[in-house]
C-alpha atoms as a PDB file:
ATOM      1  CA  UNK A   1     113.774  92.363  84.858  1.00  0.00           C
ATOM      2  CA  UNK A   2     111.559  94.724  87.479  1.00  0.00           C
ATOM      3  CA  UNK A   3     109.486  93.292  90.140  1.00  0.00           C
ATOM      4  CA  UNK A   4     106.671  94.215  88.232  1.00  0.00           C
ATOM      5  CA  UNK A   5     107.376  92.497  84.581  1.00  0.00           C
ATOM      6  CA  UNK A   6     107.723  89.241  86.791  1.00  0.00           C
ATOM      7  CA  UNK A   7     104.426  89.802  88.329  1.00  0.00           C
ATOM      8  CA  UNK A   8     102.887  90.481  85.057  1.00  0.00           C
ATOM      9  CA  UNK A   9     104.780  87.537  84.023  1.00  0.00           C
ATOM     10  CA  UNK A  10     102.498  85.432  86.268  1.00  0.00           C
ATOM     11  CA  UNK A  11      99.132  87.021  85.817  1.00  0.00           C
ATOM     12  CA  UNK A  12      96.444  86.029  82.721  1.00  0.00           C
ATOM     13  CA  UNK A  13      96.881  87.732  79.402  1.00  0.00           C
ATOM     14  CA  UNK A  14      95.610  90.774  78.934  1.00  0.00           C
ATOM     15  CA  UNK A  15      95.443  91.834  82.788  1.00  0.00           C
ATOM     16  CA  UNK A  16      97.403  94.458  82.212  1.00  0.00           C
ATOM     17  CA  UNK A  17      95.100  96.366  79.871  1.00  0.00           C
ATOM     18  CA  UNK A  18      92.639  96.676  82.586  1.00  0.00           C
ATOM     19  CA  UNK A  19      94.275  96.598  85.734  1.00  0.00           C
ATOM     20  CA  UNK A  20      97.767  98.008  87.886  1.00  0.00           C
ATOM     21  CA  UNK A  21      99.445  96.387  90.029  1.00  0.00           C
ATOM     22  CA  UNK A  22      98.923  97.649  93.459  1.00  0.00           C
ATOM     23  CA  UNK A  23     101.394  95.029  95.461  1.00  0.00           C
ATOM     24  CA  UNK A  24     101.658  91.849  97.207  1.00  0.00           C
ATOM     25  CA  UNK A  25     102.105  90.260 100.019  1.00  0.00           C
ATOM     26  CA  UNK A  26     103.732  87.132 101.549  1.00  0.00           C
ATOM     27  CA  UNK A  27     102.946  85.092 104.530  1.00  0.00           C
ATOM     28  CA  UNK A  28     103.490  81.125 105.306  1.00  0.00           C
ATOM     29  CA  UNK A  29     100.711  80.199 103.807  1.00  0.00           C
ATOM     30  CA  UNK A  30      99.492  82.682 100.823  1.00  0.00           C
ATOM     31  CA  UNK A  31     101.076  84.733  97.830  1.00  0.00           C
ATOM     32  CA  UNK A  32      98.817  87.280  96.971  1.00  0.00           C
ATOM     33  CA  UNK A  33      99.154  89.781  94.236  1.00  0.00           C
ATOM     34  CA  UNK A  34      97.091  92.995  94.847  1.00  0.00           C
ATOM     35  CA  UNK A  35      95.655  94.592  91.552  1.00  0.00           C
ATOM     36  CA  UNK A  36      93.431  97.723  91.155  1.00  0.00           C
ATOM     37  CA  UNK A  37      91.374  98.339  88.034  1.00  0.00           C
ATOM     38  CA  UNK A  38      92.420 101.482  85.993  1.00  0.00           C
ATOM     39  CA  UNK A  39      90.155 104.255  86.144  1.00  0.00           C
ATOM     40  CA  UNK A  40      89.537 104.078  82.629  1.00  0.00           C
ATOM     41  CA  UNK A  41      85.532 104.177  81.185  1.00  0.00           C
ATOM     42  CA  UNK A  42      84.910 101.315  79.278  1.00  0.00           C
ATOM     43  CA  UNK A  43      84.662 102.393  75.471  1.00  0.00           C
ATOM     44  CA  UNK A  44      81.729  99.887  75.430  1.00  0.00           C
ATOM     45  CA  UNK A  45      79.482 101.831  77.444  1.00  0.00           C
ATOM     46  CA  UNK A  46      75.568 101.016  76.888  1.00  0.00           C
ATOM     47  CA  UNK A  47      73.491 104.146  75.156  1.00  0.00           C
ATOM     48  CA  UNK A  48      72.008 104.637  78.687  1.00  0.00           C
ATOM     49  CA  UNK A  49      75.299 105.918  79.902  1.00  0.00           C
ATOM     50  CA  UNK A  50      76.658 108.206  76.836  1.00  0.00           C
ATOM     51  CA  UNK A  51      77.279 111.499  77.357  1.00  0.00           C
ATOM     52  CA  UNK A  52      76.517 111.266  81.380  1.00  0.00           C
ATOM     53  CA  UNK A  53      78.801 112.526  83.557  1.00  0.00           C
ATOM     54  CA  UNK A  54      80.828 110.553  86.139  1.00  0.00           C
ATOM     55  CA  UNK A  55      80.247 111.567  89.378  1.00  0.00           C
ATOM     56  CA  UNK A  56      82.058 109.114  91.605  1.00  0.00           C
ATOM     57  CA  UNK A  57      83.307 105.506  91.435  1.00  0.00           C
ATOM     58  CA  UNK A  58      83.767 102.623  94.391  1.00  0.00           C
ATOM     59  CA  UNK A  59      86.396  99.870  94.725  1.00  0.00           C
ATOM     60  CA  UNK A  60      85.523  96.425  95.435  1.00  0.00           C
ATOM     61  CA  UNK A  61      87.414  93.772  96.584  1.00  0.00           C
ATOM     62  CA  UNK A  62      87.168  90.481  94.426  1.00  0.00           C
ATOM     63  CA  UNK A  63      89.412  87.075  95.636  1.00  0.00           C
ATOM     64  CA  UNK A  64      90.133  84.888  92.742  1.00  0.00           C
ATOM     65  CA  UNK A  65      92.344  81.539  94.147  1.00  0.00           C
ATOM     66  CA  UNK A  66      94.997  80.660  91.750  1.00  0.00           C
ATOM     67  CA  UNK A  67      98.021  78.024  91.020  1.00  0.00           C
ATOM     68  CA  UNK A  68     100.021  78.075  94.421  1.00  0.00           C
ATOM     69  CA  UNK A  69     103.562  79.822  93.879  1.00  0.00           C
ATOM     70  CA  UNK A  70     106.197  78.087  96.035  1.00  0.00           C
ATOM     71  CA  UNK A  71     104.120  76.187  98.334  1.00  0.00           C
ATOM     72  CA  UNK A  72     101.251  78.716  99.238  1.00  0.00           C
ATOM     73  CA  UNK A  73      98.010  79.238  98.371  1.00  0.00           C
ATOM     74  CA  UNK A  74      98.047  81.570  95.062  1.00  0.00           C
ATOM     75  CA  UNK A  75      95.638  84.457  95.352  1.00  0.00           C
ATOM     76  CA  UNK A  76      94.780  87.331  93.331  1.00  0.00           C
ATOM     77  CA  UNK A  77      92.916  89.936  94.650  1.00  0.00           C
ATOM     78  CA  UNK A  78      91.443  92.466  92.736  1.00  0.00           C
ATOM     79  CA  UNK A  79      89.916  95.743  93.293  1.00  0.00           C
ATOM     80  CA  UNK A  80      86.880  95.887  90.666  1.00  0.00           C
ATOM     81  CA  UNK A  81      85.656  99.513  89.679  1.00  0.00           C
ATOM     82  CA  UNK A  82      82.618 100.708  89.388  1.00  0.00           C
ATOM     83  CA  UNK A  83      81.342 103.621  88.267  1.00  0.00           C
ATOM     84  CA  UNK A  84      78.186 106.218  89.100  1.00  0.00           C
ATOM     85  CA  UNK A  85      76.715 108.136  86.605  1.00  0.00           C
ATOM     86  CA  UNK A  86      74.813 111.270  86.702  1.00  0.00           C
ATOM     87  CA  UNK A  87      71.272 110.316  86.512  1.00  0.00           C
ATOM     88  CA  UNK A  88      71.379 107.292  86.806  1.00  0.00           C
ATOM     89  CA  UNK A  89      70.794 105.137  90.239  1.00  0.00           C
ATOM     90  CA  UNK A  90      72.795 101.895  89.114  1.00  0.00           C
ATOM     91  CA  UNK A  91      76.236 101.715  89.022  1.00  0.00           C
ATOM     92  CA  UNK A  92      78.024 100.406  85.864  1.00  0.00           C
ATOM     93  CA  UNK A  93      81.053  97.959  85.887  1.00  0.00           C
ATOM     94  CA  UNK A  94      83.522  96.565  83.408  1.00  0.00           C
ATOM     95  CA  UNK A  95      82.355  93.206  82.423  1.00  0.00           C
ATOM     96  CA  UNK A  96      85.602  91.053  82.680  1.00  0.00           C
ATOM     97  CA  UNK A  97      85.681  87.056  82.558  1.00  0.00           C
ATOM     98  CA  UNK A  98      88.545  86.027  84.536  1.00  0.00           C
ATOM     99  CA  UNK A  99      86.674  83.070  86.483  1.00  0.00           C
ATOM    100  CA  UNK A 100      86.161  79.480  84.788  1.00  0.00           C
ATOM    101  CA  UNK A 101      82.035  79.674  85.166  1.00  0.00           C
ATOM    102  CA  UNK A 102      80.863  78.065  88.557  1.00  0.00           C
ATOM    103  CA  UNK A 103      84.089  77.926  90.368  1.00  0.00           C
ATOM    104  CA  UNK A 104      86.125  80.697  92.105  1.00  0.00           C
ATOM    105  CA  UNK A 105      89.713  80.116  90.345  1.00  0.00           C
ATOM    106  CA  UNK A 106      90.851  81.908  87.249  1.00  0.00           C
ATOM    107  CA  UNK A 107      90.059  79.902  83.951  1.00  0.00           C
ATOM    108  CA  UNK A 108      93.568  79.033  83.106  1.00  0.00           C
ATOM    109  CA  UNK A 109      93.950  77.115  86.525  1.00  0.00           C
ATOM    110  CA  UNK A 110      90.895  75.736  85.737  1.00  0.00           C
ATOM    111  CA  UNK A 111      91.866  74.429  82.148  1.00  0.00           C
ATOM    112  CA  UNK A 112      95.026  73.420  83.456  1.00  0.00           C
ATOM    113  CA  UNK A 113      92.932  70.714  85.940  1.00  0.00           C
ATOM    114  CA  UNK A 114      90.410  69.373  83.588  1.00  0.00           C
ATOM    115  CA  UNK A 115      93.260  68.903  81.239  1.00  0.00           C
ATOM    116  CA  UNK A 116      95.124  66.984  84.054  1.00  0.00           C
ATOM    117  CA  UNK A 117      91.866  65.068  84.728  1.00  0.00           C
END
């Protein structure tokens, strides 16, 4: 098995369709897995944006806490898209729900502790 399959492994379903991994990194007190969003248009796009062309996009860093892995402090960290379109001042993102509403972990942490509750 790759590095990669095992990381996938450990990340919510469907992650993959939307996002590459970029890395991770390892300290004494975090595991953090580093994905970037695939610079891939939605196919969902509002009228507004249809048939307007692209003219840049911007990266933004997102933290989502997670279950720990091996004693440290699971993390996630993704780099959100967003992109600019022609003609339009506001940029559009991918709307994605990866955080149980109200809290900052990802919902299946979050099921995982009610359930244990």
């Amino acid at each position: 098995m790759k590095e990669h399959d095992l990381l996938w492994a450990m990340m919510p379903e469907g992650m993959d369709k939307y996002f590459e991994i970029e890395g991770f990194e390892k300290d004494e007190l975090h595991f953090r897995i580093i994905l970037v969003e695939k610079n891939t248009v939605p196919e969902d796009l509002p009228d507004v944006y249809s048939g307007k062309k692209i003219v840049n996009t911007v990266l933004n860093s997102v933290f989502i806490e997670d279950f720990p892995i091996r004693g440290r402090k699971g993390e996630l960290l993704l780099r959100r898209r967003s992109w600019k379109f022609d003609g339009i001042d506001a940029l559009y993102s991918r709307k994605l729900d990866l955080c149980f509403p109200g809290i900052r972990i990802g919902k299946e942490f979050a099921s995982f502790l009610k359930a244990m509750d």
